[in-house]
C-alpha atoms as a PDB file:
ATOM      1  CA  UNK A   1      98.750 137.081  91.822  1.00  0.00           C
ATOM      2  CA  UNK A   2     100.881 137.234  88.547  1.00  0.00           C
ATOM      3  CA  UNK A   3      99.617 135.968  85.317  1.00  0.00           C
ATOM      4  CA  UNK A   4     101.873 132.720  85.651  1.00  0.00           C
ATOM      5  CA  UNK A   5     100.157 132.049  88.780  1.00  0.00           C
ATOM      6  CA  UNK A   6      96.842 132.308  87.409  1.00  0.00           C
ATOM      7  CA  UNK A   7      97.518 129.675  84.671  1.00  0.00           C
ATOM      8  CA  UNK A   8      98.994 127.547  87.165  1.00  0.00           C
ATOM      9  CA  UNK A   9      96.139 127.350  89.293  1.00  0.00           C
ATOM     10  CA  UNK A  10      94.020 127.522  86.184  1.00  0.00           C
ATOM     11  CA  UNK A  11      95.783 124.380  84.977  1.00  0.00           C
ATOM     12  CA  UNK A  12      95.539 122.628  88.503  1.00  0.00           C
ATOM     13  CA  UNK A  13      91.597 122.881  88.374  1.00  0.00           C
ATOM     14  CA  UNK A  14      91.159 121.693  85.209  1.00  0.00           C
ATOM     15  CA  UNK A  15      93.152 118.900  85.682  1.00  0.00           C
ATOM     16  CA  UNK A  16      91.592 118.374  88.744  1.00  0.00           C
ATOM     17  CA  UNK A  17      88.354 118.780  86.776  1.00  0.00           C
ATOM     18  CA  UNK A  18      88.925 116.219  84.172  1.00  0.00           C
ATOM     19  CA  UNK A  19      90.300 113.597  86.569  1.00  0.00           C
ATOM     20  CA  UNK A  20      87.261 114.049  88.689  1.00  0.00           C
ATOM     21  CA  UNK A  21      85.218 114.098  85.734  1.00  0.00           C
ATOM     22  CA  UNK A  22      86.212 110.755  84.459  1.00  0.00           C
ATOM     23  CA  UNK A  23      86.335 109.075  87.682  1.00  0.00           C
ATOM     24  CA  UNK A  24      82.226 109.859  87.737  1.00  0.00           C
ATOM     25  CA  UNK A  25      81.764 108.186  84.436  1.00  0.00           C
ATOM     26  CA  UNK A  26      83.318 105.429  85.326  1.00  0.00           C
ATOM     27  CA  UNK A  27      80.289 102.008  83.671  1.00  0.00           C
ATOM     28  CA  UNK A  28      79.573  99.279  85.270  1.00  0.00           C
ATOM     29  CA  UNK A  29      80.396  96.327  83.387  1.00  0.00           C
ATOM     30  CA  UNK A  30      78.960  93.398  85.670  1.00  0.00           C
ATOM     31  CA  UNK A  31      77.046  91.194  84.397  1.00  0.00           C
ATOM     32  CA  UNK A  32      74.095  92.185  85.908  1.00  0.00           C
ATOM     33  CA  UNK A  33      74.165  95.848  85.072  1.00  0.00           C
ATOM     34  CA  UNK A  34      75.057  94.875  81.215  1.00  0.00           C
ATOM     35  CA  UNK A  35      72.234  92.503  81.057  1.00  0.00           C
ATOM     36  CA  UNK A  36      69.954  95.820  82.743  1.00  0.00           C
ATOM     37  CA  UNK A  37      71.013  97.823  80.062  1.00  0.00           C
ATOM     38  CA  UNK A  38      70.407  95.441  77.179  1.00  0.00           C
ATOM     39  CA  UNK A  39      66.832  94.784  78.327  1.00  0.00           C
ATOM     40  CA  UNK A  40      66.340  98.342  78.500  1.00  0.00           C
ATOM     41  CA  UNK A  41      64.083  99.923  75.760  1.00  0.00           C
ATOM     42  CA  UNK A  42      66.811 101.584  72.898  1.00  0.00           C
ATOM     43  CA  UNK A  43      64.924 105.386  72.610  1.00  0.00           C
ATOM     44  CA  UNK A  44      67.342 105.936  69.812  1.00  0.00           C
ATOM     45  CA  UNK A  45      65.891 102.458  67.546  1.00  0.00           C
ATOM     46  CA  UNK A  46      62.684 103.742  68.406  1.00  0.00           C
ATOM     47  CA  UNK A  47      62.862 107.509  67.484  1.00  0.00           C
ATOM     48  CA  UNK A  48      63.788 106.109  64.110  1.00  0.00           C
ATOM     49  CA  UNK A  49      60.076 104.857  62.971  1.00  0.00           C
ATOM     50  CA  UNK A  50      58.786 107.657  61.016  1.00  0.00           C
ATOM     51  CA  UNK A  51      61.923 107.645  59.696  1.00  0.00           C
ATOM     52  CA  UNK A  52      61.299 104.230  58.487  1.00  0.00           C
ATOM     53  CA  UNK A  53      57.611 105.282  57.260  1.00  0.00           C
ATOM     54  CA  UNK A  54      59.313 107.273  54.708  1.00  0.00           C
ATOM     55  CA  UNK A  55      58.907 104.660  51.753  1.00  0.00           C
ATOM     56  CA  UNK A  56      55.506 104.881  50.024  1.00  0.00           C
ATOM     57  CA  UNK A  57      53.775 102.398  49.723  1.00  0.00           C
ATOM     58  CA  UNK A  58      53.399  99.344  47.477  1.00  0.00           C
ATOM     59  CA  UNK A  59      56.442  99.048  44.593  1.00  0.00           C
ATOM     60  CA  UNK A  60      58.585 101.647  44.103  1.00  0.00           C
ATOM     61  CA  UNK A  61      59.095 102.252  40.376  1.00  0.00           C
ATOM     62  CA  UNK A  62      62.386 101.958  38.371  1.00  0.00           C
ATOM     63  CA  UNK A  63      62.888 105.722  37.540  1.00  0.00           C
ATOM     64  CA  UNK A  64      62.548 106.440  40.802  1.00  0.00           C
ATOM     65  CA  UNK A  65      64.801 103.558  42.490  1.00  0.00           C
ATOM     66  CA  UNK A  66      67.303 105.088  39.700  1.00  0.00           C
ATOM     67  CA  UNK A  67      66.412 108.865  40.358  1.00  0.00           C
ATOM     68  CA  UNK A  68      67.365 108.073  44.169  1.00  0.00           C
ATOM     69  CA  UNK A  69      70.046 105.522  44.211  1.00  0.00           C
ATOM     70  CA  UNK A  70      71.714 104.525  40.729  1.00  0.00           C
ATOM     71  CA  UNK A  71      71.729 107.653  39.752  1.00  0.00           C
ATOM     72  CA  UNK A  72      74.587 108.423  41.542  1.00  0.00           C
ATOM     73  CA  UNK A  73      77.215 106.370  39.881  1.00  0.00           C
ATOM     74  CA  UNK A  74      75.210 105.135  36.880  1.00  0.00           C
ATOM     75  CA  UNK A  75      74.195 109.377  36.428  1.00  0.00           C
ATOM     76  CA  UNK A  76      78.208 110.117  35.707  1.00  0.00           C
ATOM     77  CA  UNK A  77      80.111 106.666  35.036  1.00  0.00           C
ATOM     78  CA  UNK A  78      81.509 106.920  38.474  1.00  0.00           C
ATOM     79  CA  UNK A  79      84.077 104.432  39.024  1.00  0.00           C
ATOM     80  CA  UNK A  80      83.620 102.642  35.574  1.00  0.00           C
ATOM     81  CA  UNK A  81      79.727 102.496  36.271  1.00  0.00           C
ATOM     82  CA  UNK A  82      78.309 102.348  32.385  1.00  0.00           C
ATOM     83  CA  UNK A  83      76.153 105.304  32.460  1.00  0.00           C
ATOM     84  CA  UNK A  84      72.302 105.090  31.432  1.00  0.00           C
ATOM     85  CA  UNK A  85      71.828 104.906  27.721  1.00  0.00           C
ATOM     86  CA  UNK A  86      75.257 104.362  26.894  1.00  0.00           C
ATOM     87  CA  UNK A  87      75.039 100.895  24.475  1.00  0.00           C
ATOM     88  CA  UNK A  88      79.081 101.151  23.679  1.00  0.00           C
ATOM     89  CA  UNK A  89      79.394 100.871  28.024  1.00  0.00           C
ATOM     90  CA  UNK A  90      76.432  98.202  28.740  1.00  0.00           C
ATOM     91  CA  UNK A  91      77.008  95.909  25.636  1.00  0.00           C
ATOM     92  CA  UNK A  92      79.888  94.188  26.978  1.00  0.00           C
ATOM     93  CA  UNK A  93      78.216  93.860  30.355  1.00  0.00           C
ATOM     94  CA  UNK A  94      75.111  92.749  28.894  1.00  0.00           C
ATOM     95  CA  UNK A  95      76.945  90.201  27.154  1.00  0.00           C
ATOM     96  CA  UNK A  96      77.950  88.423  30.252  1.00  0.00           C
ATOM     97  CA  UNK A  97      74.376  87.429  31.310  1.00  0.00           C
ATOM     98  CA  UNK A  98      71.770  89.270  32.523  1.00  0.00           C
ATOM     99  CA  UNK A  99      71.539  86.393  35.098  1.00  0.00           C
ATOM    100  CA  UNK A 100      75.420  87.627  35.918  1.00  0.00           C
ATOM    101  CA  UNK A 101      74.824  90.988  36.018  1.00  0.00           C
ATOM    102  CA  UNK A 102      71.180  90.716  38.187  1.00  0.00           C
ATOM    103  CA  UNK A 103      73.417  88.664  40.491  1.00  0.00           C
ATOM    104  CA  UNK A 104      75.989  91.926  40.716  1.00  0.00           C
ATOM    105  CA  UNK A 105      72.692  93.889  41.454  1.00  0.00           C
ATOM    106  CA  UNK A 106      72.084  91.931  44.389  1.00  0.00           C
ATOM    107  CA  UNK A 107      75.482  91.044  45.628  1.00  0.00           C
ATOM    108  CA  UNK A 108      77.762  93.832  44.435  1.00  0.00           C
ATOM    109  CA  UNK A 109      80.276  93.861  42.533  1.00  0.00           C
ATOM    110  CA  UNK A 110      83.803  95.677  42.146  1.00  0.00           C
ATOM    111  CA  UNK A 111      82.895  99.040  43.567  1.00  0.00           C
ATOM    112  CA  UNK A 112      78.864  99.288  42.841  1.00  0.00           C
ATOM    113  CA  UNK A 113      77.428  98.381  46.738  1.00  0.00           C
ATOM    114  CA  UNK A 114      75.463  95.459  46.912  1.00  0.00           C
ATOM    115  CA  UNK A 115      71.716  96.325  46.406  1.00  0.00           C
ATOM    116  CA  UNK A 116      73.160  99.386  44.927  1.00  0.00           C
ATOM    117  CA  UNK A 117      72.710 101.353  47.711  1.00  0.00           C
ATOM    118  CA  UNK A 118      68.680 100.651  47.746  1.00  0.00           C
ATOM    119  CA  UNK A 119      68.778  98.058  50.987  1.00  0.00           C
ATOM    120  CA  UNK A 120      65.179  98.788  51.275  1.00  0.00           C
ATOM    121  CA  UNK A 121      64.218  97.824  47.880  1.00  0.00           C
ATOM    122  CA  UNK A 122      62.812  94.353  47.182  1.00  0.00           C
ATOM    123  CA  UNK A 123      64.425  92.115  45.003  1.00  0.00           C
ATOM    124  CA  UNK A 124      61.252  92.000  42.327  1.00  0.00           C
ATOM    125  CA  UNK A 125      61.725  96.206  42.240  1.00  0.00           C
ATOM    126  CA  UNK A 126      65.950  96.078  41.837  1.00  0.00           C
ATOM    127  CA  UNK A 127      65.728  93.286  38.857  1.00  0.00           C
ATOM    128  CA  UNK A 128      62.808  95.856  37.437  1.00  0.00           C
ATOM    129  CA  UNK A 129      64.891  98.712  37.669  1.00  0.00           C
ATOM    130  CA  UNK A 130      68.176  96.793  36.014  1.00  0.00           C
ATOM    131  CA  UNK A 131      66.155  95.844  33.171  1.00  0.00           C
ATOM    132  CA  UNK A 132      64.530  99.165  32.648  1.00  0.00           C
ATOM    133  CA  UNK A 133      68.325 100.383  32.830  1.00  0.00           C
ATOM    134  CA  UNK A 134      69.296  98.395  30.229  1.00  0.00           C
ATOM    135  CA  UNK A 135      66.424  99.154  28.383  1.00  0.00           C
ATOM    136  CA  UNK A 136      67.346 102.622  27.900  1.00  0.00           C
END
Protein backbone atom coordinates (compact mmCIF):
# COMPACT_ATOMS: atom_id res chain seq x y z
CA UNK A 1 0.00 0.00 0.00
CA UNK A 2 1.72 3.41 -0.86
CA UNK A 3 2.01 6.14 1.61
CA UNK A 4 -0.93 8.12 -0.17
CA UNK A 5 -3.03 5.22 0.42
CA UNK A 6 -2.32 5.00 3.94
CA UNK A 7 -3.38 8.65 4.62
CA UNK A 8 -6.35 8.08 2.66
CA UNK A 9 -7.61 5.37 4.60
CA UNK A 10 -6.14 7.05 7.62
CA UNK A 11 -8.31 10.07 6.83
CA UNK A 12 -11.48 7.86 6.06
CA UNK A 13 -11.37 6.39 9.73
CA UNK A 14 -11.00 9.34 11.39
CA UNK A 15 -13.61 10.92 9.75
CA UNK A 16 -15.54 8.06 10.20
CA UNK A 17 -14.42 8.30 13.84
CA UNK A 18 -15.49 11.76 14.56
CA UNK A 19 -18.85 11.46 12.80
CA UNK A 20 -19.55 8.40 14.82
CA UNK A 21 -18.25 10.04 17.74
CA UNK A 22 -20.60 12.92 17.70
CA UNK A 23 -23.55 11.06 16.69
CA UNK A 24 -23.06 9.15 20.38
CA UNK A 25 -23.06 12.41 22.18
CA UNK A 26 -25.85 13.47 20.80
CA UNK A 27 -28.27 15.20 24.64
CA UNK A 28 -31.46 14.82 25.11
CA UNK A 29 -33.19 17.96 25.39
CA UNK A 30 -36.90 16.84 26.32
CA UNK A 31 -38.36 18.14 28.83
CA UNK A 32 -38.29 15.37 30.92
CA UNK A 33 -34.65 14.48 30.65
CA UNK A 34 -33.72 18.40 31.30
CA UNK A 35 -35.88 18.52 34.29
CA UNK A 36 -33.80 14.84 35.38
CA UNK A 37 -30.75 16.55 35.06
CA UNK A 38 -31.58 19.73 36.94
CA UNK A 39 -32.84 17.76 39.95
CA UNK A 40 -29.78 15.88 39.87
CA UNK A 41 -27.22 16.59 42.71
CA UNK A 42 -24.33 19.22 40.95
CA UNK A 43 -20.90 17.10 42.30
CA UNK A 44 -19.03 20.04 40.95
CA UNK A 45 -21.15 22.88 43.55
CA UNK A 46 -20.54 20.43 46.06
CA UNK A 47 -16.76 19.60 45.71
CA UNK A 48 -16.43 23.32 46.21
CA UNK A 49 -17.19 23.43 50.22
CA UNK A 50 -13.86 23.33 51.73
CA UNK A 51 -13.14 25.58 49.27
CA UNK A 52 -15.65 27.83 50.73
CA UNK A 53 -14.31 27.01 54.44
CA UNK A 54 -11.31 28.86 53.48
CA UNK A 55 -12.30 32.28 55.24
CA UNK A 56 -11.47 32.34 58.96
CA UNK A 57 -13.61 33.03 61.01
CA UNK A 58 -15.32 36.07 62.54
CA UNK A 59 -14.14 39.69 60.76
CA UNK A 60 -11.51 39.74 58.60
CA UNK A 61 -9.25 42.72 59.34
CA UNK A 62 -8.46 45.71 57.03
CA UNK A 63 -4.71 44.93 56.35
CA UNK A 64 -5.57 41.82 55.43
CA UNK A 65 -8.81 42.53 53.14
CA UNK A 66 -6.07 45.07 51.58
CA UNK A 67 -3.05 42.55 51.68
CA UNK A 68 -5.45 40.13 49.57
CA UNK A 69 -7.62 42.20 47.41
CA UNK A 70 -6.85 46.11 47.21
CA UNK A 71 -3.62 45.55 47.12
CA UNK A 72 -3.63 44.80 43.74
CA UNK A 73 -4.58 48.03 42.15
CA UNK A 74 -4.40 50.29 45.22
CA UNK A 75 -0.47 48.43 45.76
CA UNK A 76 0.69 50.18 42.18
CA UNK A 77 -1.99 52.94 41.11
CA UNK A 78 -3.27 50.53 38.58
CA UNK A 79 -5.62 52.12 36.34
CA UNK A 80 -5.66 55.56 38.20
CA UNK A 81 -6.27 53.62 41.59
CA UNK A 82 -4.70 56.34 44.28
CA UNK A 83 -2.20 54.19 45.86
CA UNK A 84 -2.08 53.70 49.82
CA UNK A 85 -0.58 56.64 51.58
CA UNK A 86 -0.54 58.83 48.76
CA UNK A 87 -2.53 62.25 50.26
CA UNK A 88 -1.76 64.28 46.75
CA UNK A 89 -3.98 60.96 44.99
CA UNK A 90 -6.81 60.45 47.84
CA UNK A 91 -7.41 64.21 48.69
CA UNK A 92 -9.42 64.93 45.78
CA UNK A 93 -11.32 61.68 46.20
CA UNK A 94 -11.78 62.22 49.74
CA UNK A 95 -13.18 65.44 48.98
CA UNK A 96 -16.12 64.05 47.21
CA UNK A 97 -17.64 62.30 50.29
CA UNK A 98 -16.67 59.53 52.04
CA UNK A 99 -20.41 58.59 51.74
CA UNK A 100 -19.52 58.82 47.69
CA UNK A 101 -16.60 57.05 47.76
CA UNK A 102 -17.99 54.04 50.43
CA UNK A 103 -20.77 53.88 47.82
CA UNK A 104 -17.86 53.22 44.92
CA UNK A 105 -16.59 50.53 47.46
CA UNK A 106 -19.70 48.76 47.27
CA UNK A 107 -20.90 49.39 43.80
CA UNK A 108 -17.78 49.99 41.73
CA UNK A 109 -16.78 52.47 40.05
CA UNK A 110 -14.84 53.30 36.67
CA UNK A 111 -12.53 50.32 36.57
CA UNK A 112 -12.16 49.32 40.53
CA UNK A 113 -14.80 45.99 40.63
CA UNK A 114 -17.56 46.40 42.78
CA UNK A 115 -16.72 45.05 46.32
CA UNK A 116 -13.27 45.45 45.09
CA UNK A 117 -12.80 42.15 44.27
CA UNK A 118 -13.62 40.93 48.10
CA UNK A 119 -17.40 39.45 47.22
CA UNK A 120 -17.03 37.56 50.36
CA UNK A 121 -16.39 40.41 52.57
CA UNK A 122 -19.22 41.98 54.58
CA UNK A 123 -20.14 45.34 54.14
CA UNK A 124 -19.16 46.41 58.03
CA UNK A 125 -15.37 44.81 57.06
CA UNK A 126 -15.11 46.76 53.29
CA UNK A 127 -16.25 50.35 54.91
CA UNK A 128 -13.44 49.30 57.77
CA UNK A 129 -10.92 48.63 55.38
CA UNK A 130 -11.73 52.05 53.16
CA UNK A 131 -11.36 54.04 56.15
CA UNK A 132 -8.24 52.42 57.40
CA UNK A 133 -7.08 53.14 53.65
CA UNK A 134 -7.62 56.50 53.92
CA UNK A 135 -6.23 56.62 57.13
CA UNK A 136 -2.89 55.84 55.98
Amino acid sequence: MSSKTTRGVVSLLLTFAALTSTAATIVDNSEAAVTTRLSAPDVAVADLGPALAQRPAGPLTPAVIYDNHCVVCHGAGVAGAPKLKDKGAWAPRIAEGIDVLYQHVLHGYKMMPARGTCTECTDDELKATFEWMIAQ
